[in-house]
Protein backbone atom coordinates (compact mmCIF):
# COMPACT_ATOMS: atom_id res chain seq x y z
CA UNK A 1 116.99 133.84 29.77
CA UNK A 2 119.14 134.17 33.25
CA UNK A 3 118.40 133.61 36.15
CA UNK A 4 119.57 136.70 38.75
CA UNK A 5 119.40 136.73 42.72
CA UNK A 6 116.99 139.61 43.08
CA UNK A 7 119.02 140.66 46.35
CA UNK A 8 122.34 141.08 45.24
CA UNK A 9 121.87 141.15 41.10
CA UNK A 10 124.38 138.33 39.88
CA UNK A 11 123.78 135.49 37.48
CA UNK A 12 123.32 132.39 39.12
CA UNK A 13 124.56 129.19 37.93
CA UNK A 14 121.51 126.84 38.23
CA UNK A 15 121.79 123.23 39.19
CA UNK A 16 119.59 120.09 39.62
CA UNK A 17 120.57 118.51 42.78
CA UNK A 18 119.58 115.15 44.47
CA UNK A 19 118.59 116.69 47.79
CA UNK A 20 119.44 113.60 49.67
CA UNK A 21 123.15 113.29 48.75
CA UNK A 22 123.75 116.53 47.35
CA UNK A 23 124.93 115.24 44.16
CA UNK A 24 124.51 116.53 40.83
CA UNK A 25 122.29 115.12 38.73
CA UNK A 26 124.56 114.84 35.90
CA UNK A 27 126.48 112.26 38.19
CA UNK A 28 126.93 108.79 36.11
CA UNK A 29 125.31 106.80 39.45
CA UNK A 30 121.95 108.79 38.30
CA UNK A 31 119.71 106.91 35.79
CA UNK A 32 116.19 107.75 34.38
CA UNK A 33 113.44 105.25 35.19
CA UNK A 34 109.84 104.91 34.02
CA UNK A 35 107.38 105.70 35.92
CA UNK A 36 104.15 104.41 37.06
CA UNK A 37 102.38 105.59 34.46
CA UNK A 38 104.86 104.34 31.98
CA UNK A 39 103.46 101.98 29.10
CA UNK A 40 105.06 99.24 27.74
CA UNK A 41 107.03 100.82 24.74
CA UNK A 42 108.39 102.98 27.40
CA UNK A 43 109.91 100.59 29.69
CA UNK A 44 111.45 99.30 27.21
CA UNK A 45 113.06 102.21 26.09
CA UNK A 46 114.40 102.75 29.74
CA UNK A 47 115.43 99.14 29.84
CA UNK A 48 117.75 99.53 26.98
CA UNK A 49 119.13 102.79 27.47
CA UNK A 50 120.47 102.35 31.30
CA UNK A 51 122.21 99.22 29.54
CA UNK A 52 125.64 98.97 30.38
CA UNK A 53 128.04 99.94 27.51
CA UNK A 54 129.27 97.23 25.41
CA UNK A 55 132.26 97.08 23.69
């Protein structure tokens, strides 16, 4: 599937943004967290994986 701007007819390049900063998403400062609704197993999983690299 693309993604075209109806007005002109090109292929857009989507991106997820922060809207605050502007910043990509894919930037390393950007982490997931759990959320409120998060259970236990799931925190967990967060709390490893945003870890620091060892090694």
């Amino acid at each position: 599937m693309l993604i075209v701007n109806r007005e002109i007819g090109e292929v857009v390049e989507p991106a997820m943004i922060d809207r605050v900063s502007g910043r990509p998403l894919s930037d390393p400062v950007f982490r997931s967290a759990p959320g409120p609704a998060a259970d236990e197993h799931a925190r967990l999983r967060h709390t490893r994986r945003n870890e620091p690299l060892k090694g």
